[in-house]
Structures are given as C-alpha cells and as structure tokens.
PDB file of N, CA and C in Angstrom:
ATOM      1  N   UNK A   1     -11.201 -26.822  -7.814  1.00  0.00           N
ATOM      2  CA  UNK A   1     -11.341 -26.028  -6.618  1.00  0.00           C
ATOM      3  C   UNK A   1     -12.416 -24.953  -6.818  1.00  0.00           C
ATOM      4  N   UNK A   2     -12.183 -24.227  -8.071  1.00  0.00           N
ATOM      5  CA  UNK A   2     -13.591 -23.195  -8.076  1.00  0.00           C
ATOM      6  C   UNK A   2     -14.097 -23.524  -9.450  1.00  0.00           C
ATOM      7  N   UNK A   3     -15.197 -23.451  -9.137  1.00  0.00           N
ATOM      8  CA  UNK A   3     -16.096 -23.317 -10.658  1.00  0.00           C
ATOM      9  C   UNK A   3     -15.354 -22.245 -11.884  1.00  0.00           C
ATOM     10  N   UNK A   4     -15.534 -22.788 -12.748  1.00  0.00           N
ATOM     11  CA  UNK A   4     -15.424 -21.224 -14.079  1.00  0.00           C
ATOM     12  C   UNK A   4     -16.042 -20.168 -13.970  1.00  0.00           C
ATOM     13  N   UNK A   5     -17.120 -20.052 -12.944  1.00  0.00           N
ATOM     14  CA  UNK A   5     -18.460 -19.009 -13.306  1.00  0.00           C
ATOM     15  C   UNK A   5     -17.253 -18.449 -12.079  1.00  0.00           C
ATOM     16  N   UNK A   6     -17.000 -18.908 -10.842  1.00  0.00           N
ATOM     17  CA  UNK A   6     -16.021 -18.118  -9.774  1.00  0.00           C
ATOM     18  C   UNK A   6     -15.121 -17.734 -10.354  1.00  0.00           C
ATOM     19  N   UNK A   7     -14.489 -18.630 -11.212  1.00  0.00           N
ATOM     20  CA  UNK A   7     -13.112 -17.374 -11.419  1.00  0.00           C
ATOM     21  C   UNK A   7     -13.643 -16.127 -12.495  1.00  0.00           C
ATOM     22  N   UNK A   8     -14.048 -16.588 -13.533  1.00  0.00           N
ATOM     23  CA  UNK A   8     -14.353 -15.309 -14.185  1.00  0.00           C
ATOM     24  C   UNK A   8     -14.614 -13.994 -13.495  1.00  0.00           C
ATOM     25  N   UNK A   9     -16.276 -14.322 -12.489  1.00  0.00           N
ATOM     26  CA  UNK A   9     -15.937 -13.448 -11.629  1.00  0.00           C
ATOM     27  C   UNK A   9     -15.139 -12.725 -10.704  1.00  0.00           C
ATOM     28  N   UNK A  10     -14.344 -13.723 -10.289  1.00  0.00           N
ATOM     29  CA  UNK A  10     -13.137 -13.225  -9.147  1.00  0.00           C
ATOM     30  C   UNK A  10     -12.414 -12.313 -10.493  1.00  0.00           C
ATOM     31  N   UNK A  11     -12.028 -12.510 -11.537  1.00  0.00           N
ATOM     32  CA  UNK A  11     -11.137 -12.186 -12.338  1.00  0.00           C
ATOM     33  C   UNK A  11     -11.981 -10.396 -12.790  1.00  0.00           C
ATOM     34  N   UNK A  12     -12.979 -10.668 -13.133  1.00  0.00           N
ATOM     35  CA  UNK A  12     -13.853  -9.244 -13.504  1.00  0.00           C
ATOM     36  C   UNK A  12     -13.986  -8.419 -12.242  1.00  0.00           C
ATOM     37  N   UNK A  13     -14.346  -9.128 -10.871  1.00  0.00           N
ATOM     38  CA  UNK A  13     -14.252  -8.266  -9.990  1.00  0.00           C
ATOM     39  C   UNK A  13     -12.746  -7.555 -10.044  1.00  0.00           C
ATOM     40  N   UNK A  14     -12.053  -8.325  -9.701  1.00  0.00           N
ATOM     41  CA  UNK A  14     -10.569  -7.651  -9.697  1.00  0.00           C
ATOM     42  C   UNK A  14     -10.350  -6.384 -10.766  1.00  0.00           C
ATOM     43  N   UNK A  15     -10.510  -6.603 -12.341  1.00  0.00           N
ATOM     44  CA  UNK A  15      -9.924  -5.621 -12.950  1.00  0.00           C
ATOM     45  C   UNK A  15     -11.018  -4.799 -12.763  1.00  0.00           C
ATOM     46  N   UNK A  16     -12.018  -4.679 -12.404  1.00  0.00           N
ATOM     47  CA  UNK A  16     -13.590  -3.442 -11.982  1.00  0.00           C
ATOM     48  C   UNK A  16     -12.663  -2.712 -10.872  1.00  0.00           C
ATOM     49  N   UNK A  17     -12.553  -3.667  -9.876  1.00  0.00           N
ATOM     50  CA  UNK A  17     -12.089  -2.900  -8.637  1.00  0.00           C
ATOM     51  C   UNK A  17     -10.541  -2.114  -8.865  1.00  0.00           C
ATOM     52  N   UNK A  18      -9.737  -2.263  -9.520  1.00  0.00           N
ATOM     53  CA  UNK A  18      -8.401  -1.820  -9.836  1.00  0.00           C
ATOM     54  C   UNK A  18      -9.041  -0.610 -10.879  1.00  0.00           C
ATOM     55  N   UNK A  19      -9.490  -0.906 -11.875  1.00  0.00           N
ATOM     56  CA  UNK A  19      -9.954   0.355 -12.607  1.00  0.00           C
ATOM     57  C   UNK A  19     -10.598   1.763 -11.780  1.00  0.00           C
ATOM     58  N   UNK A  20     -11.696   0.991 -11.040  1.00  0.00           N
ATOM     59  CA  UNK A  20     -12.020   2.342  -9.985  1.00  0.00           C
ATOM     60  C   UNK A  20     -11.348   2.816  -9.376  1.00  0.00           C
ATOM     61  N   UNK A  21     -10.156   1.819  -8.499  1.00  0.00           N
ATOM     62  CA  UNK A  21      -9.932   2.647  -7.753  1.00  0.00           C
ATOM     63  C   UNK A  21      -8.545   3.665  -8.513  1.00  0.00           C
ATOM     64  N   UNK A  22      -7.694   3.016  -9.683  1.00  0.00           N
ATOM     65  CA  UNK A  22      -7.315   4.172 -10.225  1.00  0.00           C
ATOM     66  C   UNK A  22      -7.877   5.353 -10.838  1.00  0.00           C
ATOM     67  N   UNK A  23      -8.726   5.178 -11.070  1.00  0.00           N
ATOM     68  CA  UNK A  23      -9.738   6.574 -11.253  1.00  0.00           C
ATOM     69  C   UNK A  23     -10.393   7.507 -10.464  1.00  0.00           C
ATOM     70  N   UNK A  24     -10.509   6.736  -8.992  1.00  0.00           N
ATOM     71  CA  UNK A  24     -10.584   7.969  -8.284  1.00  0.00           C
ATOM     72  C   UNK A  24      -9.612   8.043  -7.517  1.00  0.00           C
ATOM     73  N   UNK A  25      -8.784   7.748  -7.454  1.00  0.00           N
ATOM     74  CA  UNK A  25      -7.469   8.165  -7.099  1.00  0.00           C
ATOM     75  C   UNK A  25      -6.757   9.109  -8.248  1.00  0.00           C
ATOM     76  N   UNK A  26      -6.242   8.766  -9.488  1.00  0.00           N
ATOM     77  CA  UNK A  26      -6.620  10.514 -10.291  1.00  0.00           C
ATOM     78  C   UNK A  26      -7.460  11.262  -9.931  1.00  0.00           C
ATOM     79  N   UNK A  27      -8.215  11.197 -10.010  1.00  0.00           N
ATOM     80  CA  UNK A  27      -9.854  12.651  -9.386  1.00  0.00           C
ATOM     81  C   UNK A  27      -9.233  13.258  -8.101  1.00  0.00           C
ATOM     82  N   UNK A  28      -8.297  12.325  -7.252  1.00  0.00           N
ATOM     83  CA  UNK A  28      -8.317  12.888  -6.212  1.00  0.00           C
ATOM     84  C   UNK A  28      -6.784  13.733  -5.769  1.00  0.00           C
ATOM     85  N   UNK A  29      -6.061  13.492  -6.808  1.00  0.00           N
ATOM     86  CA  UNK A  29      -4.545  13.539  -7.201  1.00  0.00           C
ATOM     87  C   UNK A  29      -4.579  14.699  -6.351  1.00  0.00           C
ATOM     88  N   UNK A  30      -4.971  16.032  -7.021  1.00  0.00           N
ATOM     89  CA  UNK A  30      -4.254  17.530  -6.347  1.00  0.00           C
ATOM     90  C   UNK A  30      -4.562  17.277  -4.678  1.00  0.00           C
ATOM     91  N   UNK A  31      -5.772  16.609  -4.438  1.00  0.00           N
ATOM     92  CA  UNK A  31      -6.287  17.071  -3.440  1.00  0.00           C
ATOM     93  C   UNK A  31      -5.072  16.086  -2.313  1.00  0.00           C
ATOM     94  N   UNK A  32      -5.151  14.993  -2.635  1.00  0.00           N
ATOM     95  CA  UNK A  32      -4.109  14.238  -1.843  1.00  0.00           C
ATOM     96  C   UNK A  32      -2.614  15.239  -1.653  1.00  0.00           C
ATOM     97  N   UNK A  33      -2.407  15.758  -2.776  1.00  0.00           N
ATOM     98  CA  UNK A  33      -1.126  16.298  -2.593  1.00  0.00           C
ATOM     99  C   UNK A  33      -1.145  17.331  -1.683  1.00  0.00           C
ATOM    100  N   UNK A  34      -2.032  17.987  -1.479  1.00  0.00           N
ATOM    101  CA  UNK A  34      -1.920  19.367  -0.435  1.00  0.00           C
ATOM    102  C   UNK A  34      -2.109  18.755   0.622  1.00  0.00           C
ATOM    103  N   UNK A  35      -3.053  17.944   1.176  1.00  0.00           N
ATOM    104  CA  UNK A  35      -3.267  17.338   2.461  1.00  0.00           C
ATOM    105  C   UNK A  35      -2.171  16.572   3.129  1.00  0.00           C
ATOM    106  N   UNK A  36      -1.682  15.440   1.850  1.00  0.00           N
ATOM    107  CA  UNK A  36      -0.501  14.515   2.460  1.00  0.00           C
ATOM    108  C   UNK A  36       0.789  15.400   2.315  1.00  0.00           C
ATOM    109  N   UNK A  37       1.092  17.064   2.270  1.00  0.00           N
ATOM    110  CA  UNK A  37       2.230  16.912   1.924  1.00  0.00           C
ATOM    111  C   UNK A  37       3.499  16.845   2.763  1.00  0.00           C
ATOM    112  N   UNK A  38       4.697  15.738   2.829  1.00  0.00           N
ATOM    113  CA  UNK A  38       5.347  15.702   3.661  1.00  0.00           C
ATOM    114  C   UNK A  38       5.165  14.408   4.646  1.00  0.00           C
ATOM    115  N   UNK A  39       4.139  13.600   4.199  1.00  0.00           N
ATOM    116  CA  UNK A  39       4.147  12.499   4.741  1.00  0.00           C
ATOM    117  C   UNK A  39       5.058  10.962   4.202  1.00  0.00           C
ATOM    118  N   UNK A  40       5.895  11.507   3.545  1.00  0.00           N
ATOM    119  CA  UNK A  40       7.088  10.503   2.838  1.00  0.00           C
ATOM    120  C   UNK A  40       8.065  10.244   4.023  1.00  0.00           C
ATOM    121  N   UNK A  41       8.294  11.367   5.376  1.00  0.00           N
ATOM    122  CA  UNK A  41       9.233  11.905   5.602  1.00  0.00           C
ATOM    123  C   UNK A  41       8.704  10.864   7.199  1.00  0.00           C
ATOM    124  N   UNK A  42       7.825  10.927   6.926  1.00  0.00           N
ATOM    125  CA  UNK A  42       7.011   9.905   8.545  1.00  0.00           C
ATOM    126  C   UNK A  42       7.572   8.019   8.066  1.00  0.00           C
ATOM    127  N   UNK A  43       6.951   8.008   6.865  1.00  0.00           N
ATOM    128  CA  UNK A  43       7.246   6.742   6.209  1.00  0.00           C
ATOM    129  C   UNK A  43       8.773   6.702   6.495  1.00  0.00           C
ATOM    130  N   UNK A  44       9.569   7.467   5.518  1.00  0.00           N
ATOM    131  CA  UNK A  44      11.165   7.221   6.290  1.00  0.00           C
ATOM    132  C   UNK A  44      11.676   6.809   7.819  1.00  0.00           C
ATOM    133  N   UNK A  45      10.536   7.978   8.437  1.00  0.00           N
ATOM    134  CA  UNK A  45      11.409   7.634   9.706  1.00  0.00           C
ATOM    135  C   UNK A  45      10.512   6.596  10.520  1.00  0.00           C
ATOM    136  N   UNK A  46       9.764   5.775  10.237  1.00  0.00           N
ATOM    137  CA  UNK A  46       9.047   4.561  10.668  1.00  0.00           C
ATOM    138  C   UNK A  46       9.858   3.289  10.246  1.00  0.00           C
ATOM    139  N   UNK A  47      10.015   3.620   9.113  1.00  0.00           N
ATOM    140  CA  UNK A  47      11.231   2.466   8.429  1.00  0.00           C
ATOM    141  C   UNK A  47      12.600   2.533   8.666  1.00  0.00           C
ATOM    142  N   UNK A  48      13.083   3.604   9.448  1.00  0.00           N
ATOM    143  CA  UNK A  48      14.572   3.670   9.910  1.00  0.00           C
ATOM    144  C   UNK A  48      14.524   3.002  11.509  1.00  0.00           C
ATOM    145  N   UNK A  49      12.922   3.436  11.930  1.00  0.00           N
ATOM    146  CA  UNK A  49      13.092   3.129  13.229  1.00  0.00           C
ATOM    147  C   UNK A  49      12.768   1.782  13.937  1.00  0.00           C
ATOM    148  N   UNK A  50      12.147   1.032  12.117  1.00  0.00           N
ATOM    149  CA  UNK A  50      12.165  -0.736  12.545  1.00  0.00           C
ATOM    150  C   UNK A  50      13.855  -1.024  12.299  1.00  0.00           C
ATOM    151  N   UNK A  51      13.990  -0.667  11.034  1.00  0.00           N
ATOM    152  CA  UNK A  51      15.633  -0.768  10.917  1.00  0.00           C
ATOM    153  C   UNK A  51      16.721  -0.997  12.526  1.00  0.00           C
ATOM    154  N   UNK A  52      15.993   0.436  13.018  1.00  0.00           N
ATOM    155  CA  UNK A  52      17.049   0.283  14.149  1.00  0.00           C
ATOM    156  C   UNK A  52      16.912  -0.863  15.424  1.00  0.00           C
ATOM    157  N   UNK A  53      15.645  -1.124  15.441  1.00  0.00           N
ATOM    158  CA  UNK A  53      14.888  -2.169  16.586  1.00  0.00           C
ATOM    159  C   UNK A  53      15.698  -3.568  15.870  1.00  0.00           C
ATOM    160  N   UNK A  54      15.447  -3.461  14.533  1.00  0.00           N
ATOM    161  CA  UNK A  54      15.870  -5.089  14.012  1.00  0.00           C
ATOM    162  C   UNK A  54      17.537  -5.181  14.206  1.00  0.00           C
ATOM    163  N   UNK A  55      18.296  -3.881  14.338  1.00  0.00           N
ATOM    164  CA  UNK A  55      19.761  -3.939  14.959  1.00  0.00           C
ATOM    165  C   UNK A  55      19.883  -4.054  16.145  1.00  0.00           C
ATOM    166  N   UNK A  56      19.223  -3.414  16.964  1.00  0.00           N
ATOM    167  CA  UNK A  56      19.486  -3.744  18.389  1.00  0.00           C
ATOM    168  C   UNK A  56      19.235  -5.028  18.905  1.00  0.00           C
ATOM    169  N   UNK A  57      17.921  -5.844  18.318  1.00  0.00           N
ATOM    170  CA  UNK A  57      17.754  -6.886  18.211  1.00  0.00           C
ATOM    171  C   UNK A  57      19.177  -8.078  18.539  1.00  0.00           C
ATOM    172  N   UNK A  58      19.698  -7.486  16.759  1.00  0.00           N
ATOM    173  CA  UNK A  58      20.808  -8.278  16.283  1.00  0.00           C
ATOM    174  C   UNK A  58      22.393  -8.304  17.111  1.00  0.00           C
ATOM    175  N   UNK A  59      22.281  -7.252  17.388  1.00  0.00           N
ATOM    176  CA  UNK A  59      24.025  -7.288  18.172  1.00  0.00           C
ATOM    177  C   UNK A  59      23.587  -7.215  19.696  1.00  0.00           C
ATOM    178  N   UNK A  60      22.199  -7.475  20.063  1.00  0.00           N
ATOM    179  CA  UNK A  60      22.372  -7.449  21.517  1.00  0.00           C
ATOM    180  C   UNK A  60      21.896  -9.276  21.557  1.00  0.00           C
ATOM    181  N   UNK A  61      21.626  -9.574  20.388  1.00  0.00           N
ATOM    182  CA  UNK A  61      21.279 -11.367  20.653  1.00  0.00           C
ATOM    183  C   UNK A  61      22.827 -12.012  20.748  1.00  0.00           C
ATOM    184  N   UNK A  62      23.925 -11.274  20.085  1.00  0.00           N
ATOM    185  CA  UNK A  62      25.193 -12.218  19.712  1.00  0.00           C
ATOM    186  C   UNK A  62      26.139 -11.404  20.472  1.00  0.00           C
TER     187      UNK A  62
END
C-alpha cells in the first residue's frame, strides 16, 4: 500500500510534529493558565448537557 520511503516519512513527520507541539505547549504553559482559567467548568457543563439530550432522547423513545 505505501512505499518504505512513505512510511518512514509519515513516521518522522509524526514524532517532529508531536515533539513541537509539546514544546510549545510548555513555552506556553503559564500563559494558557491565566487566559483559560476556569474553562474545565464549560467542558463539564457541555458534557452534562449532551448527557442530558442523550436521556431525554432515551425515556422519551420507550
């Protein structure tokens, strides 16, 4: 399906691109934290509020 010369590359791109981007994501650590802080609390309530759609769903189908 792919040549050797593709995967190697696919394989080097990948750990290049994972290395950068953990590295500037450290560099950017403090700064994320003051900007995002309190955005855990949005994530919760986005995920409670599929939760609740996928119940209403459920006991109003049966």
């Amino acid at each position: 399906m792919f040549s050797t010369g593709q995967l190697i590359f696919a394989i080097l791109f990948f750990v290049v691109f994972v290395v950068i981007v953990t590295l500037s994501y450290k560099k950017d650590k403090k700064l994320h934290r003051k900007n995002y802080k309190g955005v855990i609390w949005i994530l919760v309530s986005f995920i409670t509020f599929i939760i609740i759609l996928f119940l209403i769903k459920y006991f109003l189908k049966n």
